[in-house]
Protein backbone atom coordinates (compact mmCIF):
# COMPACT_ATOMS: atom_id res chain seq x y z
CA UNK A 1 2.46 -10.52 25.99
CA UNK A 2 2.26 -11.94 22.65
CA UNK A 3 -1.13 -12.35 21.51
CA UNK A 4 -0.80 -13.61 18.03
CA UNK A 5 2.16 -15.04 15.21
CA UNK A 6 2.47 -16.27 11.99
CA UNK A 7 5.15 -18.61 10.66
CA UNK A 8 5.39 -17.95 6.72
CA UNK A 9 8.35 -19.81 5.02
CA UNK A 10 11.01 -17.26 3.95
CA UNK A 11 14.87 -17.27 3.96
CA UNK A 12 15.00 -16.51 7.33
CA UNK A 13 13.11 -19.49 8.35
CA UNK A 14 15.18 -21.42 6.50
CA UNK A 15 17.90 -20.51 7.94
CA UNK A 16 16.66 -20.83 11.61
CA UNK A 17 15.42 -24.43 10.21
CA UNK A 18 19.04 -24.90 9.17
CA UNK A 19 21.03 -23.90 12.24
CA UNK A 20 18.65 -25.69 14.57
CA UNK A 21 19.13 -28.86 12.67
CA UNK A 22 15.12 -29.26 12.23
CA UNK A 23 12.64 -29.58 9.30
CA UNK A 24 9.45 -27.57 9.32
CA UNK A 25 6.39 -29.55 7.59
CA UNK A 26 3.44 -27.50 5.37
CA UNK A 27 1.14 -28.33 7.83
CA UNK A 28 3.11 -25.77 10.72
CA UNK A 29 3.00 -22.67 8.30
CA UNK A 30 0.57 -20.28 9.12
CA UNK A 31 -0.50 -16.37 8.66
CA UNK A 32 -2.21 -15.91 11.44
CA UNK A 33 -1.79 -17.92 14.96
CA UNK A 34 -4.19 -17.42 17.99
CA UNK A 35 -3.90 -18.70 21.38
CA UNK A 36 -5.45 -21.70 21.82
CA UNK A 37 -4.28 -23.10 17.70
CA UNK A 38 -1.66 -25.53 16.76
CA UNK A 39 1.97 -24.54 16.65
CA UNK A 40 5.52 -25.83 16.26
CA UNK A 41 7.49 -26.37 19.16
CA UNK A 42 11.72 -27.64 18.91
CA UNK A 43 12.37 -29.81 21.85
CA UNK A 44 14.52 -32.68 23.05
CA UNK A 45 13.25 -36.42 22.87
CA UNK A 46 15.51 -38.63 23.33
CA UNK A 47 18.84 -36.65 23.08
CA UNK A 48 17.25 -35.36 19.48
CA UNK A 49 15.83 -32.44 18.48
CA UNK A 50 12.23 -33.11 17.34
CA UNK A 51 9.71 -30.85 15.90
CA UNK A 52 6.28 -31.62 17.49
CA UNK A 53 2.98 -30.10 16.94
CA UNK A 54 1.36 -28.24 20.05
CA UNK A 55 -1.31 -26.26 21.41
CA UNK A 56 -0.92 -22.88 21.82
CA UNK A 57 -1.96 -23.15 25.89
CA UNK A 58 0.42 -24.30 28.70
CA UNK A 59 -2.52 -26.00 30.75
CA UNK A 60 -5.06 -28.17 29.43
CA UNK A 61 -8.25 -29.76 30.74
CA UNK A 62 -7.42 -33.29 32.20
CA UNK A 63 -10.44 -34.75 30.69
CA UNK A 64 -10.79 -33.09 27.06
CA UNK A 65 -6.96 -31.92 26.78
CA UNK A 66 -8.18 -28.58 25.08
CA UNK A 67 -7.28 -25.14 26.65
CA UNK A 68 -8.72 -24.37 30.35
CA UNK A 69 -9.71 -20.93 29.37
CA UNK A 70 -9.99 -20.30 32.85
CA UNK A 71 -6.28 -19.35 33.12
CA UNK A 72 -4.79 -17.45 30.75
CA UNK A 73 -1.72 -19.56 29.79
CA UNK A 74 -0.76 -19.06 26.66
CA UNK A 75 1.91 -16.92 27.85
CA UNK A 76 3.99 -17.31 31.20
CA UNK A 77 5.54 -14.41 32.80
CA UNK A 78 9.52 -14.67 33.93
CA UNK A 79 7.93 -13.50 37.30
CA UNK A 80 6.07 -16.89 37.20
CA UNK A 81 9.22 -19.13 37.24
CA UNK A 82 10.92 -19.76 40.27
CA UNK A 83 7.14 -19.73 41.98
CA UNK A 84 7.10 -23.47 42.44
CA UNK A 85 2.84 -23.43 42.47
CA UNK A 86 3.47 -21.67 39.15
CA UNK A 87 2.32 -23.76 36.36
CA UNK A 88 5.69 -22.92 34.77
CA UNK A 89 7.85 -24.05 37.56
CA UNK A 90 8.42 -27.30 36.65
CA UNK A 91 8.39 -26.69 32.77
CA UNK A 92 11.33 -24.04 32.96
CA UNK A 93 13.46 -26.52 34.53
CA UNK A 94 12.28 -29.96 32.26
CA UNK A 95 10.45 -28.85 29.38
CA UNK A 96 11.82 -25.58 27.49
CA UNK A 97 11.27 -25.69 24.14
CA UNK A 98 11.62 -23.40 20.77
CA UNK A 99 8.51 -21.78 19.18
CA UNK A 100 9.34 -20.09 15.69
CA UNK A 101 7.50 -17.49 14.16
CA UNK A 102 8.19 -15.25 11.50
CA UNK A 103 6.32 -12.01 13.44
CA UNK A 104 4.11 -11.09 15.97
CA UNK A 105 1.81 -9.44 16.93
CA UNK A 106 1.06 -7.65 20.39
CA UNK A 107 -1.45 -4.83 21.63
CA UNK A 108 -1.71 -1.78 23.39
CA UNK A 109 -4.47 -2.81 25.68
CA UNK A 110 -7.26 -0.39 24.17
CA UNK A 111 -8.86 -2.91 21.50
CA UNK A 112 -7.68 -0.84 18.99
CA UNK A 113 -4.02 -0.26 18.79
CA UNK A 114 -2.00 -3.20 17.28
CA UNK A 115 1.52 -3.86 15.80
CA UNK A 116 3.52 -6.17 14.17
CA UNK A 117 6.88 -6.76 14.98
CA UNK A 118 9.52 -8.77 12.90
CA UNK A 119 13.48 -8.80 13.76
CA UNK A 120 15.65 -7.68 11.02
CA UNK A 121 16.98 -9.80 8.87
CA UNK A 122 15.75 -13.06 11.40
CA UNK A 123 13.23 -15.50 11.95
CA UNK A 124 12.31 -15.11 15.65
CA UNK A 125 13.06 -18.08 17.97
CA UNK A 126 10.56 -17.60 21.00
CA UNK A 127 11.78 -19.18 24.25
CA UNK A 128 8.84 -21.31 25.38
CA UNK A 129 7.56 -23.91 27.59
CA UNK A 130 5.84 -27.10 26.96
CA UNK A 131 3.90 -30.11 28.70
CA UNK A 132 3.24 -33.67 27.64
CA UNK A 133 -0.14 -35.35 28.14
CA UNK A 134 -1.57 -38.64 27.45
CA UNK A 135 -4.61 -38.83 25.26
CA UNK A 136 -6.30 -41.88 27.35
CA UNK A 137 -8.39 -42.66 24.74
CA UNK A 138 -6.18 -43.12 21.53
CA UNK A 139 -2.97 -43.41 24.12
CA UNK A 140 -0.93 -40.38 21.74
CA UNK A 141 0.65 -37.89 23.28
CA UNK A 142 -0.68 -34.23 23.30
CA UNK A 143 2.02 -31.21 23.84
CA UNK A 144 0.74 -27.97 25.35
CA UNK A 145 3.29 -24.78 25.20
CA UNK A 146 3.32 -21.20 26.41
CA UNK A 147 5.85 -18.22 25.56
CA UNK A 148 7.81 -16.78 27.84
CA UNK A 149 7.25 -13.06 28.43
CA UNK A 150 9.80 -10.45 30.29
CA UNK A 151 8.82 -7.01 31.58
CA UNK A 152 8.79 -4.05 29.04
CA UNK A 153 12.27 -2.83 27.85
CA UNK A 154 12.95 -0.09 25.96
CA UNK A 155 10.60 3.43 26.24
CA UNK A 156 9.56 2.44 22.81
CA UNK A 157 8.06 -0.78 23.65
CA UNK A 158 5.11 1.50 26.19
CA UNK A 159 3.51 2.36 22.77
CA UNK A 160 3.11 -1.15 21.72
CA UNK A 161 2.56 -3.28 24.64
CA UNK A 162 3.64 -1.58 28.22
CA UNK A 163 3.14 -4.84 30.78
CA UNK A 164 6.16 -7.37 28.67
CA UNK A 165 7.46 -8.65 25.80
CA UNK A 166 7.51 -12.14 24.68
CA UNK A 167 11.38 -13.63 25.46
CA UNK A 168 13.28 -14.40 21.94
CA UNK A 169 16.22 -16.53 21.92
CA UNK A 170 19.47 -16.35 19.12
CA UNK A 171 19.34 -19.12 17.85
CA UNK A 172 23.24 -18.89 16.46
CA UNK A 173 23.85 -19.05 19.80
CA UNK A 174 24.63 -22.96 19.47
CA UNK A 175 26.16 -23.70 23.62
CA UNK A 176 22.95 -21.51 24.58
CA UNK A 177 20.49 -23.62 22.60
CA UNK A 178 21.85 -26.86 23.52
CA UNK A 179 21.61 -26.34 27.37
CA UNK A 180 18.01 -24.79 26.91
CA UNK A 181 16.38 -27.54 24.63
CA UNK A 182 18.90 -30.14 27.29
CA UNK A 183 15.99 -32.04 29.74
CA UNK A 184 18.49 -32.62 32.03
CA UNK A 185 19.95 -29.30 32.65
CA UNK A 186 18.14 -27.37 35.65
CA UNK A 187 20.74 -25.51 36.44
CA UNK A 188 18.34 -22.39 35.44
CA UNK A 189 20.48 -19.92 37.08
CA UNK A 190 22.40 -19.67 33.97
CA UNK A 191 19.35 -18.47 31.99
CA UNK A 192 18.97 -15.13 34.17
CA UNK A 193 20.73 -12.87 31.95
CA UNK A 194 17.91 -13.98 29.05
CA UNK A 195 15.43 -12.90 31.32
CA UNK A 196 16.50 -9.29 31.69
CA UNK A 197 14.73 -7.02 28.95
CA UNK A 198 16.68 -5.82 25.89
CA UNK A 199 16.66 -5.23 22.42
CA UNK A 200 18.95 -8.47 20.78
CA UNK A 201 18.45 -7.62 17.44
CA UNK A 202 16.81 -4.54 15.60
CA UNK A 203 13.37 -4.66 15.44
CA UNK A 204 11.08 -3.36 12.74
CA UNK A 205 7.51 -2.47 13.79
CA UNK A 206 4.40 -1.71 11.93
CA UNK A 207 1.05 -0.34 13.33
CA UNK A 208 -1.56 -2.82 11.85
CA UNK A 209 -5.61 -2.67 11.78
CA UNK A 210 -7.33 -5.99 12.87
CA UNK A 211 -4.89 -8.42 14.50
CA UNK A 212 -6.00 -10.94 12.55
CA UNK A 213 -6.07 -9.20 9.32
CA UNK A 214 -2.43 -8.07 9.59
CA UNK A 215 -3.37 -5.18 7.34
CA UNK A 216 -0.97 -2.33 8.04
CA UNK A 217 -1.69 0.64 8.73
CA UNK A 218 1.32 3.17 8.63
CA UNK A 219 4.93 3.68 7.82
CA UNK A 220 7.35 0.87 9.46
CA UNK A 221 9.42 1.74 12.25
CA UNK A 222 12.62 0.35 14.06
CA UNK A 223 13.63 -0.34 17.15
CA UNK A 224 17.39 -0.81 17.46
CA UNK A 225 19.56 -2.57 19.64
């Protein structure tokens, strides 16, 4: 589960920016991201890659378009995609998008244990879902998203957040990307190797104080592949 992220510009944004083709605007850059806020989200329109603003929350209300906080769907579990009264049925197969972030942040599950984990060297490309919605009233549309999040992976990971992790894509990975941002490719059976927890690239991982303070709190650790 990945409860909060921050995109910062850096070089390694950059250079996810770069190799996905896309330009990030001022406006997407943030420290600290909470379910529910505006995000990023790389998609297809079109046969182009577009960067689109969002909101953090797969399903909206119908009437107000803000997060239904009565379902928790900022995040949707790989168990949750081939149920087809999922919520992220038909979004896994139409609608997959990017969501970049420069690190996140997940939690133990006892209010009080926190870390922050960046990849090495990387920006982190999330693997994500995302809806459309018309705003009746000024007749824009209104993108919703959710991460994807896979089962726990490495003994490590039961120290930081035991029930999943939050699915991260390589970007460099150019035939990859192109069939997951592609519309029109359902063929979803090709995507079940992403779904099967590991470690991609090396990890580092800091125990923090308030999530969203960021404020660490002891030595940095890695996590290797």
């Amino acid at each position: 589960m990945c409860g909060r992220f921050n995109l910062i510009d850096s070089p390694e944004i950059q250079w996810l920016c770069e190799t996905l083709g896309i330009s990030l605007f001022p406006h997407h850059g943030s420290r600290d991201i909470a379910p529910g806020g505006s995000i990023a989200i790389v998609h297809n329109l079109k046969g182009e890659r577009k960067v689109s603003d969002a909101i953090w929350w797969l399903f909206l209300d119908h009437e107000t378009l803000k997060p239904n906080y009565k379902y928790a769907s900022f995040n949707s579990g790989s168990d949750k995609l081939s149920q087809k009264r999922s919520i992220a049925y038909h979004p896994y197969r139409e609608s997959r998008c990017i969501i970049p972030a420069s690190a996140f942040v997940e939690g133990l599950g006892d209010k009080k244990t926190y870390h922050k984990i960046e990849l090495e060297d990387s920006a982190v490309a999330f693997g994500g879902l995302y809806k459309e919605h018309l705003n009746r009233e000024t007749g824009e549309l209104v993108y919703s998203a959710s991460i994807i999040t896979l089962p726990p992976l490495v003994p490590q990971w039961n120290e930081i957040h035991p029930k999943s992790m939050p699915l991260m894509l390589d970007f460099e990975d150019s035939e990859l990307i192109d069939k997951w941002l592609d519309p029109d490719f359902q063929d979803v059976e090709e995507f079940s190797e992403l779904l099967v927890p590991r470690v991609q690239k090396n990890m580092l991982v800091t125990r923090i104080g308030k999530p969203s303070k960021w404020d660490p709190l002891a030595d940095s650790f890695m996590i290797r592949k």
